[in-house]
PDB file of N, CA and C in Angstrom:
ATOM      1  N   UNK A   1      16.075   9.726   3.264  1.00  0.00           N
ATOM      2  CA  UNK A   1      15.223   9.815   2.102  1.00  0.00           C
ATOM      3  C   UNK A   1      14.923  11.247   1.707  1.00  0.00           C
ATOM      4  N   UNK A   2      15.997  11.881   2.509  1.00  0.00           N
ATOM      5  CA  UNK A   2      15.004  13.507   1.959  1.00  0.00           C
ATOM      6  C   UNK A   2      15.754  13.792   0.164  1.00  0.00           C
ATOM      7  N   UNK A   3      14.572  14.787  -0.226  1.00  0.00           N
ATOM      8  CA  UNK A   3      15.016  15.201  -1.803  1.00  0.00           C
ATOM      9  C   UNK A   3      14.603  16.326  -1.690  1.00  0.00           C
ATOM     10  N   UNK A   4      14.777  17.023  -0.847  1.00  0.00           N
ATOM     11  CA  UNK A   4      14.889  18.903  -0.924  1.00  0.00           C
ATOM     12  C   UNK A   4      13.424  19.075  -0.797  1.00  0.00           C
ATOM     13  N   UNK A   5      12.361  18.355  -1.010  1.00  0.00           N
ATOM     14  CA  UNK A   5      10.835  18.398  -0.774  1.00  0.00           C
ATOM     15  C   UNK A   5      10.124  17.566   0.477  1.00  0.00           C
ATOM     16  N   UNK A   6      10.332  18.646   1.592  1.00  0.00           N
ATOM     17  CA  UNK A   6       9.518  18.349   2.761  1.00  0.00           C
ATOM     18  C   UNK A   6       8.410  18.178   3.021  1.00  0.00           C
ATOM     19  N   UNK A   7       7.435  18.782   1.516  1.00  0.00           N
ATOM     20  CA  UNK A   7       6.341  18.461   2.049  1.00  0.00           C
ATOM     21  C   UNK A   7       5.407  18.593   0.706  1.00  0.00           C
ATOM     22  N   UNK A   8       4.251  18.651   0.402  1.00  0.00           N
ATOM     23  CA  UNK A   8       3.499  18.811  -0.585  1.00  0.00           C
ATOM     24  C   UNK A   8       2.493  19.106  -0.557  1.00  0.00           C
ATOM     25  N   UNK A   9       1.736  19.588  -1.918  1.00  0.00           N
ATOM     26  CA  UNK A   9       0.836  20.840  -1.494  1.00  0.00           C
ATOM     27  C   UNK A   9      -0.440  19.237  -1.866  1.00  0.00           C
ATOM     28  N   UNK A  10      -1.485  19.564  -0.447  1.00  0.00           N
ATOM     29  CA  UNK A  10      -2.500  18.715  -1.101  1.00  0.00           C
ATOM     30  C   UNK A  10      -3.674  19.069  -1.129  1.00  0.00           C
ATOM     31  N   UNK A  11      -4.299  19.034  -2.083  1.00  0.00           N
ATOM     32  CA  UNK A  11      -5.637  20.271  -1.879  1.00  0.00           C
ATOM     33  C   UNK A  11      -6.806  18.879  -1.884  1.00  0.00           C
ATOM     34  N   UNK A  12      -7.576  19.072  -0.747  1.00  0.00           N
ATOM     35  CA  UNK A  12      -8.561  18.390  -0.101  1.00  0.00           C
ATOM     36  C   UNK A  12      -9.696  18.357  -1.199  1.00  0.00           C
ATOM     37  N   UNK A  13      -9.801  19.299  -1.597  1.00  0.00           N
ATOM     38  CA  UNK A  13     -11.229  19.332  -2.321  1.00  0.00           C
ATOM     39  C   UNK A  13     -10.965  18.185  -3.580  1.00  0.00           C
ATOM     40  N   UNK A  14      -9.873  18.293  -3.892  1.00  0.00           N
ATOM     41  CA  UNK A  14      -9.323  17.416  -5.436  1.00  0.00           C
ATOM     42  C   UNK A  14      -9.558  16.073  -5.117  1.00  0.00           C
ATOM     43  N   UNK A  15      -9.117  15.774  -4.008  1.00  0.00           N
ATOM     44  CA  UNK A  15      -8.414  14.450  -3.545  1.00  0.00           C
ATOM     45  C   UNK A  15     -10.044  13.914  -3.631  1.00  0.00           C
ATOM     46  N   UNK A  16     -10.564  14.413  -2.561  1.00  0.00           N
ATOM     47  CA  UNK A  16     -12.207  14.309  -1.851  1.00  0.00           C
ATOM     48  C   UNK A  16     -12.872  13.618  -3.065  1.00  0.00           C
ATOM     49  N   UNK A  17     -12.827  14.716  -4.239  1.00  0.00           N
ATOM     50  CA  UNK A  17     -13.994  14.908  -5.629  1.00  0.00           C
ATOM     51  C   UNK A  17     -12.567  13.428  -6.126  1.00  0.00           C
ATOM     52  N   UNK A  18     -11.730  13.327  -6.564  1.00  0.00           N
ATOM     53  CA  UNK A  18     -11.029  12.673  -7.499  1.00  0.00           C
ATOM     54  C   UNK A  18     -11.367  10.979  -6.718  1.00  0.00           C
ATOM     55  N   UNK A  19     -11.500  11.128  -5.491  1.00  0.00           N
ATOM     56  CA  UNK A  19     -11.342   9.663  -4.827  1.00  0.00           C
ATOM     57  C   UNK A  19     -12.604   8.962  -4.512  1.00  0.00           C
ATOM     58  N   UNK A  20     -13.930   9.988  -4.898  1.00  0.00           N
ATOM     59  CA  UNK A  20     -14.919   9.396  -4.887  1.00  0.00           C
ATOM     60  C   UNK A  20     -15.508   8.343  -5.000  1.00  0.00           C
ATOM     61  N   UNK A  21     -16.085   7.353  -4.115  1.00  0.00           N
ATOM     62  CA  UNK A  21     -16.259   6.170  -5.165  1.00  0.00           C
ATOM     63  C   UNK A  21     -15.699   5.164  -5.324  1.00  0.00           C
ATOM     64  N   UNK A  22     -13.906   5.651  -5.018  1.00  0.00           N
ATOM     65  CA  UNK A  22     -13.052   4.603  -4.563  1.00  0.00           C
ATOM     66  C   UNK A  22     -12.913   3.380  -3.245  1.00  0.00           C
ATOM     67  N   UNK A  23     -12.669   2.301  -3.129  1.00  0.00           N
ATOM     68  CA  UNK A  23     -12.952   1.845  -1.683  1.00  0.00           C
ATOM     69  C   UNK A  23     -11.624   1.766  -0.851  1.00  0.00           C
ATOM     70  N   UNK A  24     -11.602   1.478   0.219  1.00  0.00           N
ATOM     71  CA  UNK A  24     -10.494   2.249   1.289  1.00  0.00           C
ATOM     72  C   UNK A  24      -9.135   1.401   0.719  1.00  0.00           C
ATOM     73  N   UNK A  25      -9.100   0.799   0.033  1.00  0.00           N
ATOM     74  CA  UNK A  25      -8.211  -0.247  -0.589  1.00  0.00           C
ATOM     75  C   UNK A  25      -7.285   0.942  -1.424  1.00  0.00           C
ATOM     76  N   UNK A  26      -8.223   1.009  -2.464  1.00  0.00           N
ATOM     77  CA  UNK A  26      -8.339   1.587  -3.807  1.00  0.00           C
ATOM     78  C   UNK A  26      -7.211   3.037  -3.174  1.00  0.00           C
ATOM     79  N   UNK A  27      -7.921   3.960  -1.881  1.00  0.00           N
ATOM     80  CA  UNK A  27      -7.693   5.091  -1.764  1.00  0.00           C
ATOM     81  C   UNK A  27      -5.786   4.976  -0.888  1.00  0.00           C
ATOM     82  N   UNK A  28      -5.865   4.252  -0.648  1.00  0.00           N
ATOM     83  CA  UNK A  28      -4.854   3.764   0.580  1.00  0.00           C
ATOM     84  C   UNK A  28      -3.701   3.407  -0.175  1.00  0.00           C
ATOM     85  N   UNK A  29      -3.861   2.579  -1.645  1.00  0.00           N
ATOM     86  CA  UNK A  29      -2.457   1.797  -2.516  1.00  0.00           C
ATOM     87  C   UNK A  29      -2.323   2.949  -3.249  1.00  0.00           C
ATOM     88  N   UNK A  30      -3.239   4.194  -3.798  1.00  0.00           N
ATOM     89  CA  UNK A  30      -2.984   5.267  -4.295  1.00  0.00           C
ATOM     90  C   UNK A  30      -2.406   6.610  -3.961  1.00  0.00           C
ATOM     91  N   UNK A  31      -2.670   6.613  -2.742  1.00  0.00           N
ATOM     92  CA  UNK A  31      -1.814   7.738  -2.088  1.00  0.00           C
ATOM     93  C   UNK A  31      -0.845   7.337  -1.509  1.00  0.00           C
ATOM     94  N   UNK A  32       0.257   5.219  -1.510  1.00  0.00           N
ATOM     95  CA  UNK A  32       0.917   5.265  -1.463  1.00  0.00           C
ATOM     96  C   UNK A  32       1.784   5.226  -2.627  1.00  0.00           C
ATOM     97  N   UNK A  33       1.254   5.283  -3.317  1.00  0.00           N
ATOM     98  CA  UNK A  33       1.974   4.892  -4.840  1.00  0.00           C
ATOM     99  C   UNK A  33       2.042   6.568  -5.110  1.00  0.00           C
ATOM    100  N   UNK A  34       0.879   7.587  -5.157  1.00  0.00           N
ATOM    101  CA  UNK A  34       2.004   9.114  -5.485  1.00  0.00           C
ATOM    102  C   UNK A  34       2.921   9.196  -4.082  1.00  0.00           C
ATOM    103  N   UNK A  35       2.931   8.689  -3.034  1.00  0.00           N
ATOM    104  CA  UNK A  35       3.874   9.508  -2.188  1.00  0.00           C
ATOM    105  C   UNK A  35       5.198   9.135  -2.534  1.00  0.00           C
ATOM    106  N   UNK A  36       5.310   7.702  -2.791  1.00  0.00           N
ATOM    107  CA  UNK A  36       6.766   7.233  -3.603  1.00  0.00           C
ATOM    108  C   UNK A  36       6.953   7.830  -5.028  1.00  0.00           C
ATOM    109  N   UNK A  37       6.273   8.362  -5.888  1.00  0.00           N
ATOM    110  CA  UNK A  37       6.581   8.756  -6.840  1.00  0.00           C
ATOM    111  C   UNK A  37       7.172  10.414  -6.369  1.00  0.00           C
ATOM    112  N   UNK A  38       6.635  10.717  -5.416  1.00  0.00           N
ATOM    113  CA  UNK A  38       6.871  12.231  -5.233  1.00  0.00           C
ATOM    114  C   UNK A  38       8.037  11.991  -4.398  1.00  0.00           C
ATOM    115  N   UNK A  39       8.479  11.063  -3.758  1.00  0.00           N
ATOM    116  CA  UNK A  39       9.344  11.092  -3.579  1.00  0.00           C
ATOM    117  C   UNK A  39      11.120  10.501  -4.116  1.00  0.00           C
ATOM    118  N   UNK A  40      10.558   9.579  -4.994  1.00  0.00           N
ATOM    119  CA  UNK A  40      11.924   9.388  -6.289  1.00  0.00           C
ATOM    120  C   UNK A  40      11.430  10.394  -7.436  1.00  0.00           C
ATOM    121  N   UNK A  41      10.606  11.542  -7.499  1.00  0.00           N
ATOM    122  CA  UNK A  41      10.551  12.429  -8.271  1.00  0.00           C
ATOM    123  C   UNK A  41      10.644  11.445  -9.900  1.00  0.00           C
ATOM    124  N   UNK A  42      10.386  10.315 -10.171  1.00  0.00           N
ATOM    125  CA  UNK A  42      10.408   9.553 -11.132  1.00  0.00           C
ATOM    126  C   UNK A  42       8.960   8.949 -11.170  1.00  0.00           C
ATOM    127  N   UNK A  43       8.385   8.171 -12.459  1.00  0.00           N
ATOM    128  CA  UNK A  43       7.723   6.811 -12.470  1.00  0.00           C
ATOM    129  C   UNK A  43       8.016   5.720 -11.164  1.00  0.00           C
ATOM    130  N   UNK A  44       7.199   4.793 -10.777  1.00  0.00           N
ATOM    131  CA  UNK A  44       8.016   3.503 -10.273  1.00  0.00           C
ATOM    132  C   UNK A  44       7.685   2.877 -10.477  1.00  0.00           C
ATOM    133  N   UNK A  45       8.778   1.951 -10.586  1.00  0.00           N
ATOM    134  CA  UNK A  45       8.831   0.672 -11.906  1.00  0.00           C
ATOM    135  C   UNK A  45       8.219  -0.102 -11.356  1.00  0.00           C
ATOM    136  N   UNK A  46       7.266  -0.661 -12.412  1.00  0.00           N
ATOM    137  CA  UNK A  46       5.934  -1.917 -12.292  1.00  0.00           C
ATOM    138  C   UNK A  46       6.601  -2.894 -11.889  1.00  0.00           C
ATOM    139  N   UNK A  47       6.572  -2.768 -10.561  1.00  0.00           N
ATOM    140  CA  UNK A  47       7.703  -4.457  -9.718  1.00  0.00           C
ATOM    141  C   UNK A  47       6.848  -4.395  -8.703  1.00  0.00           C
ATOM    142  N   UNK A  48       5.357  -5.311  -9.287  1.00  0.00           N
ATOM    143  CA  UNK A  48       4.079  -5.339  -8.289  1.00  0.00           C
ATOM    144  C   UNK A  48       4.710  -6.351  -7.203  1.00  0.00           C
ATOM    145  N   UNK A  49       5.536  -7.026  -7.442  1.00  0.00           N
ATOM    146  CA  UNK A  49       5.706  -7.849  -5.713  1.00  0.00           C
ATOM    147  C   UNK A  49       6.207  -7.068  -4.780  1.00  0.00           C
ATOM    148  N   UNK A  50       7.108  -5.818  -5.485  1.00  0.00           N
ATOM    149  CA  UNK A  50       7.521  -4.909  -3.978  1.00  0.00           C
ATOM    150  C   UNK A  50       5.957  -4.147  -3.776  1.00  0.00           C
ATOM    151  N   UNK A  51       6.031  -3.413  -4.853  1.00  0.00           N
ATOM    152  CA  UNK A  51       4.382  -2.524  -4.797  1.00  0.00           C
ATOM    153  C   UNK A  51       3.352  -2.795  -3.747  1.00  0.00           C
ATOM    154  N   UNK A  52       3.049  -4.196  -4.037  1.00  0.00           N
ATOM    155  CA  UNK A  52       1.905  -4.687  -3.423  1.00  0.00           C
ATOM    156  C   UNK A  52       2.230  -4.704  -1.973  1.00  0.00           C
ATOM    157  N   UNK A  53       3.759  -5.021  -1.503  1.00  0.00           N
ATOM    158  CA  UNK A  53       4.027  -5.428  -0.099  1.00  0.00           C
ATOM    159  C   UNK A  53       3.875  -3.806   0.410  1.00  0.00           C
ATOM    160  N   UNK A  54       4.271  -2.941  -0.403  1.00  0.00           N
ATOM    161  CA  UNK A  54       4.522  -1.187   0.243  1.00  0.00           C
ATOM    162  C   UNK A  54       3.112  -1.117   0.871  1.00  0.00           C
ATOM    163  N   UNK A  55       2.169  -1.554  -0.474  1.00  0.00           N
ATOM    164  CA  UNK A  55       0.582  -1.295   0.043  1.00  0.00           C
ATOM    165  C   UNK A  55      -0.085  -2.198   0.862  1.00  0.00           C
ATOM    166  N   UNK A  56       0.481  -3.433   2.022  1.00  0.00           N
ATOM    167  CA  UNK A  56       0.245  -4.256   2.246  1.00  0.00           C
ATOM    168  C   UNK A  56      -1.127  -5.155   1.612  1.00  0.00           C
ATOM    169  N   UNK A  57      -0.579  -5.769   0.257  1.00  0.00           N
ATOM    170  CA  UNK A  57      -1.722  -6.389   0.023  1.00  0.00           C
ATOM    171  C   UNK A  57      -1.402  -7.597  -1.444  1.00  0.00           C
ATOM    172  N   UNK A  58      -2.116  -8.167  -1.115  1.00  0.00           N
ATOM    173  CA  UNK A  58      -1.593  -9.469  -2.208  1.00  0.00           C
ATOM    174  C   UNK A  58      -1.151  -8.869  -3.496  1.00  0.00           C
ATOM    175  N   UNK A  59      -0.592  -9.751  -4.272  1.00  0.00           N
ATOM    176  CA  UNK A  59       0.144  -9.340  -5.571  1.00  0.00           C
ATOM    177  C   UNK A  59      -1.549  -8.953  -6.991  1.00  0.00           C
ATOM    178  N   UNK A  60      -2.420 -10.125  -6.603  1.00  0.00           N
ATOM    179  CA  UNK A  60      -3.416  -9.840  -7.453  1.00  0.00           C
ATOM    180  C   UNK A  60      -4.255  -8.879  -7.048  1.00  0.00           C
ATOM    181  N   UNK A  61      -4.469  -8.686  -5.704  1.00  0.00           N
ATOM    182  CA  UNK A  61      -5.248  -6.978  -5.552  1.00  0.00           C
ATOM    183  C   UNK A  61      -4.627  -5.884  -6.096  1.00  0.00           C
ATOM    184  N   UNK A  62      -3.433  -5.767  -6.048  1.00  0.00           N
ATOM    185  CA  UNK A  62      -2.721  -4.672  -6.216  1.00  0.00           C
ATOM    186  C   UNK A  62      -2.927  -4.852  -7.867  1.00  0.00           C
ATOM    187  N   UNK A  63      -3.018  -5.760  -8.540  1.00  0.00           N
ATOM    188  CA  UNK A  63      -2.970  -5.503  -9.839  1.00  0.00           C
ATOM    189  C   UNK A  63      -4.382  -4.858 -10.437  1.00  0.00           C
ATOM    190  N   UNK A  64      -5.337  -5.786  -9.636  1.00  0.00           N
ATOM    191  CA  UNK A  64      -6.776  -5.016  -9.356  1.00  0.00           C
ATOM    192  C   UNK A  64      -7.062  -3.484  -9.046  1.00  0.00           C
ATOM    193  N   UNK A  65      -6.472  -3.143  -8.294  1.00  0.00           N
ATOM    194  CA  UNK A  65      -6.246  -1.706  -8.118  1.00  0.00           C
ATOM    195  C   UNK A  65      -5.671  -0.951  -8.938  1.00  0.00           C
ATOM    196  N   UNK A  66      -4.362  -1.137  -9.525  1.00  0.00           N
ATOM    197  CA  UNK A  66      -3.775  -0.574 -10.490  1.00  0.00           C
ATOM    198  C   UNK A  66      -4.875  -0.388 -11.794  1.00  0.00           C
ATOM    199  N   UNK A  67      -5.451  -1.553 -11.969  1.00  0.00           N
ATOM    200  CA  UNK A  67      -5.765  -1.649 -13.204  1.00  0.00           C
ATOM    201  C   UNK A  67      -7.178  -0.611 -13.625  1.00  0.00           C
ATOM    202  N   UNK A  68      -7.413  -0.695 -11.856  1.00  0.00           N
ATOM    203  CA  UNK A  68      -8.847   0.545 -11.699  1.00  0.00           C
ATOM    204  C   UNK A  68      -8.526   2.076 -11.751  1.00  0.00           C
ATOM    205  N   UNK A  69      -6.886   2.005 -11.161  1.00  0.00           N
ATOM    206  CA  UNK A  69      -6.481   3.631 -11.487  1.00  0.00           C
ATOM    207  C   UNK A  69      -6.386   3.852 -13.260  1.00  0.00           C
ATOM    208  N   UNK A  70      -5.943   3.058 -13.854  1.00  0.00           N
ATOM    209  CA  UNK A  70      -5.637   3.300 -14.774  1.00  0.00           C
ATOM    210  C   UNK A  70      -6.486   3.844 -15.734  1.00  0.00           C
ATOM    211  N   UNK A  71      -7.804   3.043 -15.281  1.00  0.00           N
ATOM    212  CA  UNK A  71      -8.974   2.797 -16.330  1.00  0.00           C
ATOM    213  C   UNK A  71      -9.744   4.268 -15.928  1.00  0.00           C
ATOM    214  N   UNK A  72      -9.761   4.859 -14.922  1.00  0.00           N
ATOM    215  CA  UNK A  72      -9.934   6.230 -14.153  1.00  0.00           C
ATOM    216  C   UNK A  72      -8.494   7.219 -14.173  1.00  0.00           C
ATOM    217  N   UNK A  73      -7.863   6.917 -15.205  1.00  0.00           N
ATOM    218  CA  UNK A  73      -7.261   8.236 -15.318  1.00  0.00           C
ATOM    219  C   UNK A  73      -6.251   8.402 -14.051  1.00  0.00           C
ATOM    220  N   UNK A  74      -5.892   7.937 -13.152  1.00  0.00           N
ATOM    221  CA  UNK A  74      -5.711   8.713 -11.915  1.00  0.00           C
ATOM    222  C   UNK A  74      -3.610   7.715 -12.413  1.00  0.00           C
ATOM    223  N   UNK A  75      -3.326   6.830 -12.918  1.00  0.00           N
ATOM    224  CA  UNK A  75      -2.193   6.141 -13.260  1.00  0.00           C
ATOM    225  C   UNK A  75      -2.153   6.469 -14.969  1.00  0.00           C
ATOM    226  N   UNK A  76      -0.850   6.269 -15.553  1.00  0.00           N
ATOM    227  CA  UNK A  76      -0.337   6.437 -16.618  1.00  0.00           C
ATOM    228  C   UNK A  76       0.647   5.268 -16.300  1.00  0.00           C
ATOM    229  N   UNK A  77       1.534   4.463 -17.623  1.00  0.00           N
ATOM    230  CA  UNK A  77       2.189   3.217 -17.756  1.00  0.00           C
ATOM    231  C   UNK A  77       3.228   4.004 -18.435  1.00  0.00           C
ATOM    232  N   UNK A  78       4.288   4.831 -18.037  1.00  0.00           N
ATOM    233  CA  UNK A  78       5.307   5.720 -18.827  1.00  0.00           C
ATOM    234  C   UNK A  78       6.745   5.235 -18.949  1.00  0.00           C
ATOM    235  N   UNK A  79       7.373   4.614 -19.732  1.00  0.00           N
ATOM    236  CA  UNK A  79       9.132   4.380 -19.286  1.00  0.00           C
ATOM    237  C   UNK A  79       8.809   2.852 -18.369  1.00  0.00           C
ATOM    238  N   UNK A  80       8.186   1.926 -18.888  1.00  0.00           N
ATOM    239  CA  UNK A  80       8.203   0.976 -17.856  1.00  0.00           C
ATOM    240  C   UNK A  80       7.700   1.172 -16.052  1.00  0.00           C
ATOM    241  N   UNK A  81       6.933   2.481 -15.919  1.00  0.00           N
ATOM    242  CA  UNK A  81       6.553   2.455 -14.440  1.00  0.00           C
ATOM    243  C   UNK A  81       5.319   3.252 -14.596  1.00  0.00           C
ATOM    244  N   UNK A  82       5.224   3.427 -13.550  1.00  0.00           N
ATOM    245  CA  UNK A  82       3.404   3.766 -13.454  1.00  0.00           C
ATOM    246  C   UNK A  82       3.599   5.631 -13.211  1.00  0.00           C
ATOM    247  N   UNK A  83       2.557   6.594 -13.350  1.00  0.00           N
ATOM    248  CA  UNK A  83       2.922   7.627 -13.135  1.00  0.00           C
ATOM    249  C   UNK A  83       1.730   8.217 -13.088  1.00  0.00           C
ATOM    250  N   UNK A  84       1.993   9.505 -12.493  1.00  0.00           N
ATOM    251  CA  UNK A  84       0.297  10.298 -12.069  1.00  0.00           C
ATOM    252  C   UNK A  84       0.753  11.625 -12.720  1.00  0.00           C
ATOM    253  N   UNK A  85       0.572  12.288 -13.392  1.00  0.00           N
ATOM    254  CA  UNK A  85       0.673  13.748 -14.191  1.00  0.00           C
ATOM    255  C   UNK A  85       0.369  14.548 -13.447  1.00  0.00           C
ATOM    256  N   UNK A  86      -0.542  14.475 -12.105  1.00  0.00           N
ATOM    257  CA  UNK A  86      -0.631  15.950 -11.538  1.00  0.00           C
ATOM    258  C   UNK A  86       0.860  16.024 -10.668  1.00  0.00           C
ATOM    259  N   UNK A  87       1.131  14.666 -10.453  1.00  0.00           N
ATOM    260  CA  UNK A  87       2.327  14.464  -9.146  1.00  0.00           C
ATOM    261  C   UNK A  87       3.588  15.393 -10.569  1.00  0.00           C
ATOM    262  N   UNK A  88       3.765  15.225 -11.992  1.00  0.00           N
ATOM    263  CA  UNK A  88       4.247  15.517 -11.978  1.00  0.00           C
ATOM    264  C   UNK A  88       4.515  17.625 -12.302  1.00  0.00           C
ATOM    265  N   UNK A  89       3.124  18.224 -12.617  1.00  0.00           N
ATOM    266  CA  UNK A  89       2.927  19.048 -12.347  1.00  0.00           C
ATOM    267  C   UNK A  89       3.184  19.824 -11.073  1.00  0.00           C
ATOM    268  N   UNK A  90       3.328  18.892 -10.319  1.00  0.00           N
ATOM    269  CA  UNK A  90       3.373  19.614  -8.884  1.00  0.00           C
ATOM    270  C   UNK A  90       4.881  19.580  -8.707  1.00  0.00           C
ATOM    271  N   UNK A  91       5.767  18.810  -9.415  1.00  0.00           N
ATOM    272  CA  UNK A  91       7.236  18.586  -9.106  1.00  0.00           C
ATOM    273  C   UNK A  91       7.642  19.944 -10.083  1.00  0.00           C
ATOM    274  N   UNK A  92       6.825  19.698 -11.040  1.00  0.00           N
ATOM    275  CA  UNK A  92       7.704  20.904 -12.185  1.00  0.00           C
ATOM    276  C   UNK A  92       7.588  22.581 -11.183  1.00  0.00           C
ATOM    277  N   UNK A  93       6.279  22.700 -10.731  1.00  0.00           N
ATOM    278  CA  UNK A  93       5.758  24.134  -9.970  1.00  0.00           C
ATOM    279  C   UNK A  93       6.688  23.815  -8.666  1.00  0.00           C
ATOM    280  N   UNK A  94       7.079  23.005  -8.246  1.00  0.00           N
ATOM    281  CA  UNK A  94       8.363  22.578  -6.820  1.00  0.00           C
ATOM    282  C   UNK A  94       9.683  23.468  -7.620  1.00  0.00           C
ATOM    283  N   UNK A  95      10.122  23.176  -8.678  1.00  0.00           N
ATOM    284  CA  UNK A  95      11.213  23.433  -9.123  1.00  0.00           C
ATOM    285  C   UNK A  95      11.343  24.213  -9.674  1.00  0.00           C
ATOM    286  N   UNK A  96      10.397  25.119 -10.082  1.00  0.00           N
ATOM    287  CA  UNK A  96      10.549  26.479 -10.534  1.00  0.00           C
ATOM    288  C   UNK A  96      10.804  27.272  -9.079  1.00  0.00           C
ATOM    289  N   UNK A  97      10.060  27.228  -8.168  1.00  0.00           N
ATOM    290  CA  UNK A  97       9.609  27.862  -7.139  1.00  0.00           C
ATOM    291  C   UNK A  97      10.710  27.565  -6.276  1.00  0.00           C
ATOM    292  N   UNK A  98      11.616  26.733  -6.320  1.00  0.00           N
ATOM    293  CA  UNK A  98      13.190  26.697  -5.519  1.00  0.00           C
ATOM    294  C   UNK A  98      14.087  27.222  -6.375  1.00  0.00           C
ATOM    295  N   UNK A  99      14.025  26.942  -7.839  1.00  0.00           N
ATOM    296  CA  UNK A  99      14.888  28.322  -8.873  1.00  0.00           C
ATOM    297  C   UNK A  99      15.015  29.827  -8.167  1.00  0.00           C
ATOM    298  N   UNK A 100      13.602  29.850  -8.153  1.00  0.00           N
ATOM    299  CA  UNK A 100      13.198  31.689  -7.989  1.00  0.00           C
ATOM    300  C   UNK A 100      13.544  31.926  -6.413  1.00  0.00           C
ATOM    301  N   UNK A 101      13.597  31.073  -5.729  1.00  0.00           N
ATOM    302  CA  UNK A 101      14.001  31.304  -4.230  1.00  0.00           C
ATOM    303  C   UNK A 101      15.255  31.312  -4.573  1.00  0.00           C
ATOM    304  N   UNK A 102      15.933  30.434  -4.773  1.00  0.00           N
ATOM    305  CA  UNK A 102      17.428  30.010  -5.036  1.00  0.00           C
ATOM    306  C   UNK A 102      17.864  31.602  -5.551  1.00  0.00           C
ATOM    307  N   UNK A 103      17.630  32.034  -7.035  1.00  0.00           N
ATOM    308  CA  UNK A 103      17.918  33.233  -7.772  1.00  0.00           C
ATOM    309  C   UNK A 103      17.516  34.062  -6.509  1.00  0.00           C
ATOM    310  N   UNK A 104      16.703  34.855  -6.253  1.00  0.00           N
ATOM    311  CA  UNK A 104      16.151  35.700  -5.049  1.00  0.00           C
ATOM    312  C   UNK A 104      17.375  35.656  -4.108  1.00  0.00           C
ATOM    313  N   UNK A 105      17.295  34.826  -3.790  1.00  0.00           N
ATOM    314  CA  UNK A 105      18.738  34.558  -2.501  1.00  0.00           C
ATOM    315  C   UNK A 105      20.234  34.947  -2.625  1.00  0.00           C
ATOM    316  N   UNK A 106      19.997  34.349  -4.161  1.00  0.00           N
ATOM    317  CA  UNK A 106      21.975  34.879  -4.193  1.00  0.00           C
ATOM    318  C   UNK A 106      21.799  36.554  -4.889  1.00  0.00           C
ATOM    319  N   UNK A 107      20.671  37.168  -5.423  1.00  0.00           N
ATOM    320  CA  UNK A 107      20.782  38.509  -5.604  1.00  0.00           C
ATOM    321  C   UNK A 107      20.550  39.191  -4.369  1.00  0.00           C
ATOM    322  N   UNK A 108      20.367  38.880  -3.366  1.00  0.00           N
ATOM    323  CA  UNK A 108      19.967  39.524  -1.980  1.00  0.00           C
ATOM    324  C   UNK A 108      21.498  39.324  -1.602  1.00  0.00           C
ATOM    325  N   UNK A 109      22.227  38.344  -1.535  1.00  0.00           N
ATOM    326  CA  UNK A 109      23.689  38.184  -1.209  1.00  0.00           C
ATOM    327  C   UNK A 109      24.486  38.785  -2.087  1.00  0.00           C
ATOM    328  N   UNK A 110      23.911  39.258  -3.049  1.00  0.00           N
ATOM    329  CA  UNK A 110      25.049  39.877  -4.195  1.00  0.00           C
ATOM    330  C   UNK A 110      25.169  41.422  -3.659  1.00  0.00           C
ATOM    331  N   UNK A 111      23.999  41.903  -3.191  1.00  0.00           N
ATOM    332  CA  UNK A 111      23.615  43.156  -2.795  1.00  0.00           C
ATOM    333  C   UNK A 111      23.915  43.675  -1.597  1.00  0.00           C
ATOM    334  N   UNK A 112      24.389  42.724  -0.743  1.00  0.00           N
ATOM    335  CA  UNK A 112      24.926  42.714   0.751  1.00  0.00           C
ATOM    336  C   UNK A 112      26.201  42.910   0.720  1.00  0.00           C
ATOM    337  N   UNK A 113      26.722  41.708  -0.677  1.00  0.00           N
ATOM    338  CA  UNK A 113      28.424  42.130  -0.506  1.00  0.00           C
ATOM    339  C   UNK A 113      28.984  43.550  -1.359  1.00  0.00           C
ATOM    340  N   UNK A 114      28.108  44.228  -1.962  1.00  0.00           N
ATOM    341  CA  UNK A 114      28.027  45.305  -2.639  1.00  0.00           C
ATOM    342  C   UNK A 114      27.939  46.490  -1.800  1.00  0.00           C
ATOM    343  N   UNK A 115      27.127  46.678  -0.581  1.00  0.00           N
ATOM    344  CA  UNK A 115      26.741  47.444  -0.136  1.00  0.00           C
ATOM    345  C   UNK A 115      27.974  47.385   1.286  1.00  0.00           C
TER     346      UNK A 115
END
């Protein structure tokens, strides 16, 4: 399953303040639902019978839940799948930041075979 992203940046204070309020249900189907999105770097497609089984939990909780991210901002309904905008902010700042390593790297190798 790897996609060149080992790991991700998660800042505690966001999560803490953003998950407030939520109940361990709520917090648990949501941080599995961005970790699969961060990891097909896509939406994923509203196919609540797999969904619900990822998050171990009936087909109508999970819709319950969804329907509470949504209404809180924390889900978007984009292209037929569900999606979180910071997950994808954080993919776009992933991929600049392996560009500029990537570039960095082969001018350090350009300069080696030069020298």
């Amino acid at each position: 399953m790897s996609n060149g992203m080992p790991w991700i940046r998660f800042h505690l204070y966001d999560w803490i303040s953003g998950t407030d309020g939520m109940t361990l249900e709520q917090r648990g189907a949501y941080m599995t639902l961005l970790v699969r999105m961060y990891d097909k770097k896509a939406p994923i497609k509203t196919d609540f019978q797999t969904l619900a089984r990822a998050c171990n939990c009936s087909q109508k909780k999970f819709a319950t839940i969804v329907e509470y991210l949504m209404r809180n901002d924390k889900l978007i309904e984009i292209d037929g799948g569900l999606w979180n905008t910071r997950v994808e902010e954080e993919l776009n700042n992933f991929s600049e930041e392996l560009d500029n390593f990537t570039s960095n790297n082969n001018e350090e190798k350009e300069v080696k075979y030069v020298n």
